[in-house]
Structures are given as C-alpha cells and as structure tokens.
ModelCIF file with pLDDT and N, C-alpha, C, O atoms, coordinates in Angstrom:
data_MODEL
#
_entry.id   MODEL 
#
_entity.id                         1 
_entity.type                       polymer 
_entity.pdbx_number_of_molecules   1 
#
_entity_poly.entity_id                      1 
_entity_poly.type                           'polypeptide(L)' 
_entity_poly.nstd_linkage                   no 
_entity_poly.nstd_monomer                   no 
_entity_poly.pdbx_seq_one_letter_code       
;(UNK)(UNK)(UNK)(UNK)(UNK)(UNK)(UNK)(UNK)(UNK)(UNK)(UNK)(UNK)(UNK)(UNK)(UNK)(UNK)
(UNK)(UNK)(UNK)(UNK)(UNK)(UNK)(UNK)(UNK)(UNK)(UNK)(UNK)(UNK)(UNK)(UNK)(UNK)(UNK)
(UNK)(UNK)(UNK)(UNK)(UNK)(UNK)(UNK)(UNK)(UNK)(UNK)(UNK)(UNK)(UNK)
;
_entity_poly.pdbx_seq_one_letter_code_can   XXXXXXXXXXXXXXXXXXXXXXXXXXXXXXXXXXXXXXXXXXXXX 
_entity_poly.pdbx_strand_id                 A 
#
loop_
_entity_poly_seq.entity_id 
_entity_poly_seq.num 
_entity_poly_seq.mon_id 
_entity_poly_seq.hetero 
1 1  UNK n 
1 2  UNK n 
1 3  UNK n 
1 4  UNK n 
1 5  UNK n 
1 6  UNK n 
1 7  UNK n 
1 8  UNK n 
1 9  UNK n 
1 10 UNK n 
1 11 UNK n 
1 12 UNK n 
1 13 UNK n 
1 14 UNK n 
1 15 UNK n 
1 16 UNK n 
1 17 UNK n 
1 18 UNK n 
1 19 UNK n 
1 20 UNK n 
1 21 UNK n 
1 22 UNK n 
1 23 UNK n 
1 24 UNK n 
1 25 UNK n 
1 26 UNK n 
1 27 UNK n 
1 28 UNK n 
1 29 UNK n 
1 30 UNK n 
1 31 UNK n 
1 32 UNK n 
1 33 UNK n 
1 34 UNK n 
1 35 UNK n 
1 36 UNK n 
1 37 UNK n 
1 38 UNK n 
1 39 UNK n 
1 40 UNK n 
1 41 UNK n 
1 42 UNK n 
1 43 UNK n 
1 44 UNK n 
1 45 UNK n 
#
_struct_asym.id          A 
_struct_asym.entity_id   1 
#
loop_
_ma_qa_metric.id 
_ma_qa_metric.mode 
_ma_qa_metric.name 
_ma_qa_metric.software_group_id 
_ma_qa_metric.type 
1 global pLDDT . pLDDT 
2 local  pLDDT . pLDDT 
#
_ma_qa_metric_global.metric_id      1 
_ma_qa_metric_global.metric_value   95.87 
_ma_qa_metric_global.model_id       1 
_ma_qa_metric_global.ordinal_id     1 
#
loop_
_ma_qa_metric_local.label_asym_id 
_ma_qa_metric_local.label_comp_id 
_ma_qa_metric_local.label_seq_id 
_ma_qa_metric_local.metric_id 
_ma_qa_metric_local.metric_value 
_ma_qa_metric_local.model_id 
_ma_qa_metric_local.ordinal_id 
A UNK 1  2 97.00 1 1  
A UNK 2  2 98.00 1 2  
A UNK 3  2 98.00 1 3  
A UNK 4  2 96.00 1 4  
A UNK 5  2 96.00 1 5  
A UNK 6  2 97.00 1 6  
A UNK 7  2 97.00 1 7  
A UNK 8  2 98.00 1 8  
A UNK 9  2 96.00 1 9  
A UNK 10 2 96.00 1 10 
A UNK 11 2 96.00 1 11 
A UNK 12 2 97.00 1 12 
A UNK 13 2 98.00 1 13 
A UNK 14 2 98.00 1 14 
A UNK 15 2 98.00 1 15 
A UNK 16 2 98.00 1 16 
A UNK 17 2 98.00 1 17 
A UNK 18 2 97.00 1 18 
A UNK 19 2 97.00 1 19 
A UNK 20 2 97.00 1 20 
A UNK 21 2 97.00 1 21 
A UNK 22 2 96.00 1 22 
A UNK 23 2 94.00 1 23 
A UNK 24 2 89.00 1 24 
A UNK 25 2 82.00 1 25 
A UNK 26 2 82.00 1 26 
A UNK 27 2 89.00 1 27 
A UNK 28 2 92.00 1 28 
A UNK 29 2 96.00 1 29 
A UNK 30 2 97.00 1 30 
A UNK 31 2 98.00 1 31 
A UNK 32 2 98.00 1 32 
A UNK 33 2 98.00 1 33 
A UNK 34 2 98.00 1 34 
A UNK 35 2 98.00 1 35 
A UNK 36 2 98.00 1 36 
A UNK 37 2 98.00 1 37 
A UNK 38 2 98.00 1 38 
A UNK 39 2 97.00 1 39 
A UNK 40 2 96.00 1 40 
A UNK 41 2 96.00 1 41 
A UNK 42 2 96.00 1 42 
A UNK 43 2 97.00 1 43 
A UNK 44 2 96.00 1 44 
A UNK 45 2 95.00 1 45 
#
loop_
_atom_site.group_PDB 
_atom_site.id 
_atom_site.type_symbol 
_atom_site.label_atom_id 
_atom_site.label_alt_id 
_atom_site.label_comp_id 
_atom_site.label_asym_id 
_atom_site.label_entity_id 
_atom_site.label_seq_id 
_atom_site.pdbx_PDB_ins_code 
_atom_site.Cartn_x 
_atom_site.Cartn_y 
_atom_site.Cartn_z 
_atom_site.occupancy 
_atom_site.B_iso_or_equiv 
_atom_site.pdbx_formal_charge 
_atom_site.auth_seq_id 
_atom_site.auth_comp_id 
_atom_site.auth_asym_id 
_atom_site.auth_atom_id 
_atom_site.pdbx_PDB_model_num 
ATOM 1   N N  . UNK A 1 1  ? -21.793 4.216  -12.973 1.00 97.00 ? 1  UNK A N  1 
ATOM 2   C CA . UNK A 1 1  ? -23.053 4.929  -13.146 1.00 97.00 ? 1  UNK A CA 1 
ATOM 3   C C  . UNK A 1 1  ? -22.822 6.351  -13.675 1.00 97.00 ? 1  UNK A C  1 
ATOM 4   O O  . UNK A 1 1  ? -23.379 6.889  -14.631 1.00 97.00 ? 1  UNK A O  1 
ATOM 5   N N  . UNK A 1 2  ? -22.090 6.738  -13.034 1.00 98.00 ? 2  UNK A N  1 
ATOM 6   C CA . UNK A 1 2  ? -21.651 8.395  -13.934 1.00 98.00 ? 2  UNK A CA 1 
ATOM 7   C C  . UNK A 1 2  ? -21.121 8.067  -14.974 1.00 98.00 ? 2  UNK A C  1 
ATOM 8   O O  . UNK A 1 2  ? -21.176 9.180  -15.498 1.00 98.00 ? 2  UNK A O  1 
ATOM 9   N N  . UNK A 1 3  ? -20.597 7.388  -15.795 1.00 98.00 ? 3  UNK A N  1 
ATOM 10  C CA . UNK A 1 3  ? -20.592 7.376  -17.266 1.00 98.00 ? 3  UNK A CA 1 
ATOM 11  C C  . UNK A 1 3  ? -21.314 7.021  -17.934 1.00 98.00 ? 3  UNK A C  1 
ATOM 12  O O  . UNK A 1 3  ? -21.223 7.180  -19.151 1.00 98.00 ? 3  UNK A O  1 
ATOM 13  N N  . UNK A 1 4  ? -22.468 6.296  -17.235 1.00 96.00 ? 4  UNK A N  1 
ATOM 14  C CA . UNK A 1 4  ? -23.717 5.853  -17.959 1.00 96.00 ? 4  UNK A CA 1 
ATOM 15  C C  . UNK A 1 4  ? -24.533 6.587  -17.892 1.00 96.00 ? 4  UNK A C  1 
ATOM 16  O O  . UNK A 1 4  ? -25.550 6.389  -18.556 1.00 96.00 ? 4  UNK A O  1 
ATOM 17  N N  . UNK A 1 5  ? -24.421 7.705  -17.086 1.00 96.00 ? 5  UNK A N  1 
ATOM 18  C CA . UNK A 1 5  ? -24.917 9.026  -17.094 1.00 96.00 ? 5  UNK A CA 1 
ATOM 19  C C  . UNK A 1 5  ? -24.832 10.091 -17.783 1.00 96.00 ? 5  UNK A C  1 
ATOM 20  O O  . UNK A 1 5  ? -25.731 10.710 -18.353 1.00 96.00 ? 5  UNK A O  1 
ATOM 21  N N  . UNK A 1 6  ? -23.484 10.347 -17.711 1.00 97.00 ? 6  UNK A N  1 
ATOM 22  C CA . UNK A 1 6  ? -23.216 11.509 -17.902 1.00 97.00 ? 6  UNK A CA 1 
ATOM 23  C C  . UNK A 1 6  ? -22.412 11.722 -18.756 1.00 97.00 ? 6  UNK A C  1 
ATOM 24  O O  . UNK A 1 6  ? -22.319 12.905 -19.085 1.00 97.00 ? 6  UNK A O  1 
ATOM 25  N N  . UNK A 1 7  ? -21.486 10.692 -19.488 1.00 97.00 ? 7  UNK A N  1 
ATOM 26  C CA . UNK A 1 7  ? -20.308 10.399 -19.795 1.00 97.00 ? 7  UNK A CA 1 
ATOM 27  C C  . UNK A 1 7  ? -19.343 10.524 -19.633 1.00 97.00 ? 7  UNK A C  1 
ATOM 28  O O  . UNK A 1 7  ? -18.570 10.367 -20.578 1.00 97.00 ? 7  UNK A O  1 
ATOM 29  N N  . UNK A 1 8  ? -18.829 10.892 -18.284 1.00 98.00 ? 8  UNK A N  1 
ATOM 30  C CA . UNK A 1 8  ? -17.613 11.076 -17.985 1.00 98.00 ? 8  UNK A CA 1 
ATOM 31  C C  . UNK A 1 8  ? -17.034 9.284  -17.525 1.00 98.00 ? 8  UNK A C  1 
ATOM 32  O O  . UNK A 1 8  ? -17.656 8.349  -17.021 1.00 98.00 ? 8  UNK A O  1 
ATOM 33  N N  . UNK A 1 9  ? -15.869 9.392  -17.896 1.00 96.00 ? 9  UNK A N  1 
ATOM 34  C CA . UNK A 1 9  ? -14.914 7.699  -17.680 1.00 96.00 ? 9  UNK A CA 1 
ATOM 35  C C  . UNK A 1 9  ? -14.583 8.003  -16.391 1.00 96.00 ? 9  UNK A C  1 
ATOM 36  O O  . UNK A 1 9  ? -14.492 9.081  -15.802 1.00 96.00 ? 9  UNK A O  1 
ATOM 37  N N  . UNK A 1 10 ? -14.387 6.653  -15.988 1.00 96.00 ? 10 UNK A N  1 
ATOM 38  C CA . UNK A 1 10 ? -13.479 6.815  -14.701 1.00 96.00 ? 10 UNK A CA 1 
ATOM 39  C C  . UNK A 1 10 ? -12.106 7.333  -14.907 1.00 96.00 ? 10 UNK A C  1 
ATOM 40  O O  . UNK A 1 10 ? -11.668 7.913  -13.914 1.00 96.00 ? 10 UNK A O  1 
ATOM 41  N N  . UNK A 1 11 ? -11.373 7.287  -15.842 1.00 96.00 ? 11 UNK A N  1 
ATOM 42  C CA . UNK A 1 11 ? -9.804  7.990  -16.291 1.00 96.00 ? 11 UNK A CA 1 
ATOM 43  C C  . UNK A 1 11 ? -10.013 9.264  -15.891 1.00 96.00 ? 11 UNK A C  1 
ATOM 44  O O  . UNK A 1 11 ? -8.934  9.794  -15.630 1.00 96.00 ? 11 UNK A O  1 
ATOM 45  N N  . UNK A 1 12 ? -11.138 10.140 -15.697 1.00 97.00 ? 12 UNK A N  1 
ATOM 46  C CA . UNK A 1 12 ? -10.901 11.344 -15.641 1.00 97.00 ? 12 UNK A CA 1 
ATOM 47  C C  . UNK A 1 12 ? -11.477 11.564 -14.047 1.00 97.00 ? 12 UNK A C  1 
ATOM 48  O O  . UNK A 1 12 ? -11.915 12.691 -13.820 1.00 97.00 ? 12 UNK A O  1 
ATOM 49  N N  . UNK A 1 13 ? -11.507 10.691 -13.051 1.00 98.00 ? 13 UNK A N  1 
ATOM 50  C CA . UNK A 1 13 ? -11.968 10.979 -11.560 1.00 98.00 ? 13 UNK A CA 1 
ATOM 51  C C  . UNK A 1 13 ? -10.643 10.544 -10.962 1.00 98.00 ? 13 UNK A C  1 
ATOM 52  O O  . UNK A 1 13 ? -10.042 9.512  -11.260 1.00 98.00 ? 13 UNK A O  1 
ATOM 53  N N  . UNK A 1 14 ? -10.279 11.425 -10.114 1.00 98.00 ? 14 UNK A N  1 
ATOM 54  C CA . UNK A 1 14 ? -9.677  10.676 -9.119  1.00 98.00 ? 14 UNK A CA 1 
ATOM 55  C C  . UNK A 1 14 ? -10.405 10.804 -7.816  1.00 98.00 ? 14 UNK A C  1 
ATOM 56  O O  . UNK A 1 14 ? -10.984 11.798 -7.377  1.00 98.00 ? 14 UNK A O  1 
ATOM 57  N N  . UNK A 1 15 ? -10.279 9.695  -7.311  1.00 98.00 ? 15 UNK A N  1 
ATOM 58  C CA . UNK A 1 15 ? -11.284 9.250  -5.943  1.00 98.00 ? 15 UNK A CA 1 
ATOM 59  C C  . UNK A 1 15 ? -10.585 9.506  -5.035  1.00 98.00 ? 15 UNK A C  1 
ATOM 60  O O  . UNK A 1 15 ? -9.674  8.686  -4.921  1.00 98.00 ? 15 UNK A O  1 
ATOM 61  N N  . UNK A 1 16 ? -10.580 10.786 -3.844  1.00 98.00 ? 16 UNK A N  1 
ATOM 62  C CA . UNK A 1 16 ? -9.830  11.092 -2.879  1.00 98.00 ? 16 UNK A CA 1 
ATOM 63  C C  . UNK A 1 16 ? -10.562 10.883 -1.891  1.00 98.00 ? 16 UNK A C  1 
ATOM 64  O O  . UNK A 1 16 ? -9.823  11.151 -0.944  1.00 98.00 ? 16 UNK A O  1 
ATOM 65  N N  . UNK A 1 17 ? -11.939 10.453 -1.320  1.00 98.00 ? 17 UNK A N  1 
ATOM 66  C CA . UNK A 1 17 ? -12.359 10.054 0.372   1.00 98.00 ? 17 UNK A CA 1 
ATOM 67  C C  . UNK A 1 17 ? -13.825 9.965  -0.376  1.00 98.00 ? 17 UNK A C  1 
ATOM 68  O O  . UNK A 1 17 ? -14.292 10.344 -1.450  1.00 98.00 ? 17 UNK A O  1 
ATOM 69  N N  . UNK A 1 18 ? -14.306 9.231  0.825   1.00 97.00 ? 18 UNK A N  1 
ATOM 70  C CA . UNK A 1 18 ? -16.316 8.442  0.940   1.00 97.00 ? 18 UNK A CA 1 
ATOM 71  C C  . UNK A 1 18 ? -16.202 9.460  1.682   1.00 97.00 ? 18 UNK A C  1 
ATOM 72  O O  . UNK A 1 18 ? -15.238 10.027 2.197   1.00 97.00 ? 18 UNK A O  1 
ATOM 73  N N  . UNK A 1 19 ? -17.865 9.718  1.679   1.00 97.00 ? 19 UNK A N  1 
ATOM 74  C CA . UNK A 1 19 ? -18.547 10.463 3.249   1.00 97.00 ? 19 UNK A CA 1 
ATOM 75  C C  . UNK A 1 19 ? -19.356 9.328  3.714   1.00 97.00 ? 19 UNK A C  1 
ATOM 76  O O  . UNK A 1 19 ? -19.169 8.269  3.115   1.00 97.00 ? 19 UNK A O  1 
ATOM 77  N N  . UNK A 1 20 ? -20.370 9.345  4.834   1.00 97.00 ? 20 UNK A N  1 
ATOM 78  C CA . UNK A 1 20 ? -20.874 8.618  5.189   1.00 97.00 ? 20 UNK A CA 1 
ATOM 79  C C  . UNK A 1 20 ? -21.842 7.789  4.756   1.00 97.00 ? 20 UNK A C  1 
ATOM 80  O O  . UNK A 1 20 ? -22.795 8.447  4.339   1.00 97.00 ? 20 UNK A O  1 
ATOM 81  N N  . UNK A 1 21 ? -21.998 6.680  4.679   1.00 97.00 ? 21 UNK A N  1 
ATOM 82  C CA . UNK A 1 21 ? -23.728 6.190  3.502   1.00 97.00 ? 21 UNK A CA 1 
ATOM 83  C C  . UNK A 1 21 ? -24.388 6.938  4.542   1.00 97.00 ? 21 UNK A C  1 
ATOM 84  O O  . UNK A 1 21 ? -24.120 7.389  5.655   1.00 97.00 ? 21 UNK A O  1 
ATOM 85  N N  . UNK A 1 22 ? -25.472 6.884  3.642   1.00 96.00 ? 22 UNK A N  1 
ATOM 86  C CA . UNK A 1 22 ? -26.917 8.128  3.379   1.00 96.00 ? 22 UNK A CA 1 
ATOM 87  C C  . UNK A 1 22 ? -27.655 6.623  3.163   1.00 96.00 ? 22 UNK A C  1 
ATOM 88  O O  . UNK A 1 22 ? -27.283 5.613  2.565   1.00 96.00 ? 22 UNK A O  1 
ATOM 89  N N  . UNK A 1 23 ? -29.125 7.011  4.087   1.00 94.00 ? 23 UNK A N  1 
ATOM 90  C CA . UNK A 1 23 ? -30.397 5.808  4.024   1.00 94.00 ? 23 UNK A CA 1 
ATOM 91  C C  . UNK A 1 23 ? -30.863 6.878  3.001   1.00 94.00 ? 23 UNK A C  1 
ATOM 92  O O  . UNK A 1 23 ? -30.395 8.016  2.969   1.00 94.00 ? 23 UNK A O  1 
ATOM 93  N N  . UNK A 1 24 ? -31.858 6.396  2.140   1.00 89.00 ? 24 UNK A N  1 
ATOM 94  C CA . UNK A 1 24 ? -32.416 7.231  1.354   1.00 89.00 ? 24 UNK A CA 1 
ATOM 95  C C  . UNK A 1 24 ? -34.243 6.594  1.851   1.00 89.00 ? 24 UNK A C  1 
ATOM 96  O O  . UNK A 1 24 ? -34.394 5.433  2.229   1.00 89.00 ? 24 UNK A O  1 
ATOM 97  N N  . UNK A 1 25 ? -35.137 7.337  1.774   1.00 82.00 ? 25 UNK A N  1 
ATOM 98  C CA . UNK A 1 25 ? -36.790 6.988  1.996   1.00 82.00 ? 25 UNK A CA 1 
ATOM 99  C C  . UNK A 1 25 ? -36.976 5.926  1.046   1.00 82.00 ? 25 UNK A C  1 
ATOM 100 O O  . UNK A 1 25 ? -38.059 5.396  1.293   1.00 82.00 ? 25 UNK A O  1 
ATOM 101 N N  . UNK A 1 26 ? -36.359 5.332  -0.012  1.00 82.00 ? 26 UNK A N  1 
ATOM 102 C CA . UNK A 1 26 ? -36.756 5.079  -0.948  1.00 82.00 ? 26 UNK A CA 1 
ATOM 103 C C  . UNK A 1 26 ? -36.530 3.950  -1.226  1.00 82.00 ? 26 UNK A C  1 
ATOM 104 O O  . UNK A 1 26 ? -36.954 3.366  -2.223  1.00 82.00 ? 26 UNK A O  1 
ATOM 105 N N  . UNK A 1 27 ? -35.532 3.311  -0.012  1.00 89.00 ? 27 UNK A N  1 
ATOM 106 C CA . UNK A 1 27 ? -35.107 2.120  0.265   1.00 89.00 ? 27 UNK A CA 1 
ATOM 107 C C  . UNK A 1 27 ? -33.848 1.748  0.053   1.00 89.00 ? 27 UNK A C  1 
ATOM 108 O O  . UNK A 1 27 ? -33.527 0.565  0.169   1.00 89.00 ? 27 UNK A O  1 
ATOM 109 N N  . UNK A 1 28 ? -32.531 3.178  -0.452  1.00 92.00 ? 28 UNK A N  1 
ATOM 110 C CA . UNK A 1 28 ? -31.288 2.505  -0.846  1.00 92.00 ? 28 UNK A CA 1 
ATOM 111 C C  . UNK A 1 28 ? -30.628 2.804  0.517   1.00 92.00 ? 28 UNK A C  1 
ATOM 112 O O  . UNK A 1 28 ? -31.066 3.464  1.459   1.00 92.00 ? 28 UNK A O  1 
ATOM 113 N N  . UNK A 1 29 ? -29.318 2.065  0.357   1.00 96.00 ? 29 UNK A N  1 
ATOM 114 C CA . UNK A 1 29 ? -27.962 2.666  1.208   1.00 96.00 ? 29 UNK A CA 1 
ATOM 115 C C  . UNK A 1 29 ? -27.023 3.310  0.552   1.00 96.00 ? 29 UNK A C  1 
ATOM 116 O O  . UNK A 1 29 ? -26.231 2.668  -0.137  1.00 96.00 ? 29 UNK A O  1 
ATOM 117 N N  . UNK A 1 30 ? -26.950 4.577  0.640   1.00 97.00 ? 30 UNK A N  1 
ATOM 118 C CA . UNK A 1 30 ? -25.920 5.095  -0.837  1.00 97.00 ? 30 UNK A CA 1 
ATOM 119 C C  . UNK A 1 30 ? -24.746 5.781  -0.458  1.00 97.00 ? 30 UNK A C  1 
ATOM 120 O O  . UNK A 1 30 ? -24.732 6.795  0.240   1.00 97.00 ? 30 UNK A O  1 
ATOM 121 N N  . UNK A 1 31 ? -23.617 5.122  -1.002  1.00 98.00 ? 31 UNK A N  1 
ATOM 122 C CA . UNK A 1 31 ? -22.139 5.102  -0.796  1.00 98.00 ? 31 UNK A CA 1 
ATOM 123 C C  . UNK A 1 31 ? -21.699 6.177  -0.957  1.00 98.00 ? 31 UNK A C  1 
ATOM 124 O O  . UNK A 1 31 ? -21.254 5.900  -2.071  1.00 98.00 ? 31 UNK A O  1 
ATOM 125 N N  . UNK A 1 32 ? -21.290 7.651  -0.771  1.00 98.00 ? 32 UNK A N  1 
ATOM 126 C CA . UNK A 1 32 ? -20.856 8.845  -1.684  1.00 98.00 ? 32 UNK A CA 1 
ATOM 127 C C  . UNK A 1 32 ? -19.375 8.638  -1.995  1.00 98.00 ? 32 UNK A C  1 
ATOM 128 O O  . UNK A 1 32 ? -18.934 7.681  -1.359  1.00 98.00 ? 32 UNK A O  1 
ATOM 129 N N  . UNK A 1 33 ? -18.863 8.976  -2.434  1.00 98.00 ? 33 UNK A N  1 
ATOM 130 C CA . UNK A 1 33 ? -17.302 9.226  -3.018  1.00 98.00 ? 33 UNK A CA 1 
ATOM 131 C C  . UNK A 1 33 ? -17.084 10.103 -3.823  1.00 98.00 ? 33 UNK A C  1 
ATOM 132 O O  . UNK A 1 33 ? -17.718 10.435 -4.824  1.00 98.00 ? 33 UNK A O  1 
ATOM 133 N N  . UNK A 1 34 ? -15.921 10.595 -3.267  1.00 98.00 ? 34 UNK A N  1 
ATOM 134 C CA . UNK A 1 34 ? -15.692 12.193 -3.481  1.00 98.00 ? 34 UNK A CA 1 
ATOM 135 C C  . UNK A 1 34 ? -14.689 12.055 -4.736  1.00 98.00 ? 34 UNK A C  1 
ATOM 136 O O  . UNK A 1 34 ? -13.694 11.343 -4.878  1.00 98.00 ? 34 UNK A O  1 
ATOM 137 N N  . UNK A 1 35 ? -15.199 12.831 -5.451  1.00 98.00 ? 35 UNK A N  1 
ATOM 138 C CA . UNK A 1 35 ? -13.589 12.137 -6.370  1.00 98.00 ? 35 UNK A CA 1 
ATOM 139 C C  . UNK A 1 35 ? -13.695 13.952 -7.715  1.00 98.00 ? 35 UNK A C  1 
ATOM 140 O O  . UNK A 1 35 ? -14.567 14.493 -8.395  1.00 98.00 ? 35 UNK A O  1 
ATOM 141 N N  . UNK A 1 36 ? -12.228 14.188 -7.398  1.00 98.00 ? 36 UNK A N  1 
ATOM 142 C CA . UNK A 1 36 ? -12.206 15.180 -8.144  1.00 98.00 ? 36 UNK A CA 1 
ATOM 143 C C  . UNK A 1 36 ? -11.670 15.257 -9.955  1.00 98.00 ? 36 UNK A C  1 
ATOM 144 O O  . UNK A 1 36 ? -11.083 14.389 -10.602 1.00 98.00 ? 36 UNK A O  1 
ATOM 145 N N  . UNK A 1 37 ? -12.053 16.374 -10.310 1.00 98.00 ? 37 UNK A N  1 
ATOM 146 C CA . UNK A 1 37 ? -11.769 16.099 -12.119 1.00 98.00 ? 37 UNK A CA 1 
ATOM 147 C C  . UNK A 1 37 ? -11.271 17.341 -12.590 1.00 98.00 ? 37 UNK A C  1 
ATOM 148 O O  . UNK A 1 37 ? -11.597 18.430 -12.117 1.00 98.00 ? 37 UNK A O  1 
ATOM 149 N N  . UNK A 1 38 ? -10.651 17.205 -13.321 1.00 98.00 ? 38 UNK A N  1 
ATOM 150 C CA . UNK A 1 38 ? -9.553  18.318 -14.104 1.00 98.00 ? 38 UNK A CA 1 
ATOM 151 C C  . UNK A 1 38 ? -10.626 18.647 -15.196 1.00 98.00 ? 38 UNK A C  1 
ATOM 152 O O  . UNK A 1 38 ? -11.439 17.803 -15.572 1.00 98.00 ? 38 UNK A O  1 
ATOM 153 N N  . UNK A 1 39 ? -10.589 19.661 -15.583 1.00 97.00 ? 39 UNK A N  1 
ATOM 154 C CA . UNK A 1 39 ? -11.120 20.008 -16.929 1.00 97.00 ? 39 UNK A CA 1 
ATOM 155 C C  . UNK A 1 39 ? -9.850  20.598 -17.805 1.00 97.00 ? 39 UNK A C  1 
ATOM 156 O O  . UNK A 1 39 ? -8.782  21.113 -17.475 1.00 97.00 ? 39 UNK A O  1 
ATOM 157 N N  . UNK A 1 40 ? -10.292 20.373 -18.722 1.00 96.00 ? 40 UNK A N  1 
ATOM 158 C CA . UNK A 1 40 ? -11.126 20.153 -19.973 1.00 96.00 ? 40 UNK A CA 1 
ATOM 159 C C  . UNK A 1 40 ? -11.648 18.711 -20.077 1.00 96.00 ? 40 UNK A C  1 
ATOM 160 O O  . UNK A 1 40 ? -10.943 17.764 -20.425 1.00 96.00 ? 40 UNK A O  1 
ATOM 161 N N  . UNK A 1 41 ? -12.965 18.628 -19.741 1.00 96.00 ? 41 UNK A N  1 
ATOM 162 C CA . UNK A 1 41 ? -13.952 17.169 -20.137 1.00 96.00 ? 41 UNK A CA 1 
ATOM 163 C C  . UNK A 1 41 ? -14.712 17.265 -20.975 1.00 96.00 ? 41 UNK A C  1 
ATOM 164 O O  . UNK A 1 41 ? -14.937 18.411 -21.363 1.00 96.00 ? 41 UNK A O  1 
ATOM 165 N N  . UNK A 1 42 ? -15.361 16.260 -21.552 1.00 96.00 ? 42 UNK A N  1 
ATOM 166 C CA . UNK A 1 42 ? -16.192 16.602 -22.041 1.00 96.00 ? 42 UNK A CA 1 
ATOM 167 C C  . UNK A 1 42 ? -17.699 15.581 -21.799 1.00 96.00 ? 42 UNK A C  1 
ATOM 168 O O  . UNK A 1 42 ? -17.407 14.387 -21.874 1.00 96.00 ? 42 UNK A O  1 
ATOM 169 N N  . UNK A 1 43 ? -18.584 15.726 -21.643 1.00 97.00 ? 43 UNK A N  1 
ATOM 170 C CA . UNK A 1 43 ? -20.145 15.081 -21.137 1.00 97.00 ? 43 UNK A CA 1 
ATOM 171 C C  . UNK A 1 43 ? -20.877 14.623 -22.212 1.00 97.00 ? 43 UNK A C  1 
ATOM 172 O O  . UNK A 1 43 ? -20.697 15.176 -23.297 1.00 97.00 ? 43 UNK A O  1 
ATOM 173 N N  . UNK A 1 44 ? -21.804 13.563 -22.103 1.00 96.00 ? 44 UNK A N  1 
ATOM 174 C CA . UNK A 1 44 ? -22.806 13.012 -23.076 1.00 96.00 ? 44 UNK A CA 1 
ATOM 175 C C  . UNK A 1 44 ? -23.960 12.960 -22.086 1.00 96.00 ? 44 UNK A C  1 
ATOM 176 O O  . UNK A 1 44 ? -24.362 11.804 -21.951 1.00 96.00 ? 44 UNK A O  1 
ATOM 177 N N  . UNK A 1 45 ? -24.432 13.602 -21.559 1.00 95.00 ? 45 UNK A N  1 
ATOM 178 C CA . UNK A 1 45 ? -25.979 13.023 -20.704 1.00 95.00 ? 45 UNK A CA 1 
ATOM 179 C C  . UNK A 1 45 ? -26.640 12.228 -21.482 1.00 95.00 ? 45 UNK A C  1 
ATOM 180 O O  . UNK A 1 45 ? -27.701 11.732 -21.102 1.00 95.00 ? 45 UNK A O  1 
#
C-alpha cells in the first residue's frame, strides 16, 4: 500500500517491530509496522 501510495518500494524499508493493532470506528483492524528508510528517496504520490 505505501507504494501504491506514495511510491516508495519495499527495497527501501526496513521493517524493525509492529505496535499494537488499532480498531479503527470505521470498521478496520490495522496492523502498524515500523519500518525505517535511508534517504536519498524519492516519492510519486
């Protein structure tokens, strides 16, 4: 979803820890994952 977002690839995340799912009002269960990125990137929203 973040590259279909935003354009960043997964090559440029590294995934170091989840936090807890989050209920959202809206009806999801949403997974977080923490995942950090080096720059120089570059984005396409």
């Amino acid at each position: 979803e973040t590259e279909e977002e935003i354009g960043l690839t997964g090559q440029l995340v590294e995934v170091v820890d989840h936090l807890n799912d989050y209920v959202v009002g809206t009806g999801f269960l949403v997974s977080p994952v923490i995942g950090f990125i080096e720059p120089p990137f570059l984005l396409n929203p």
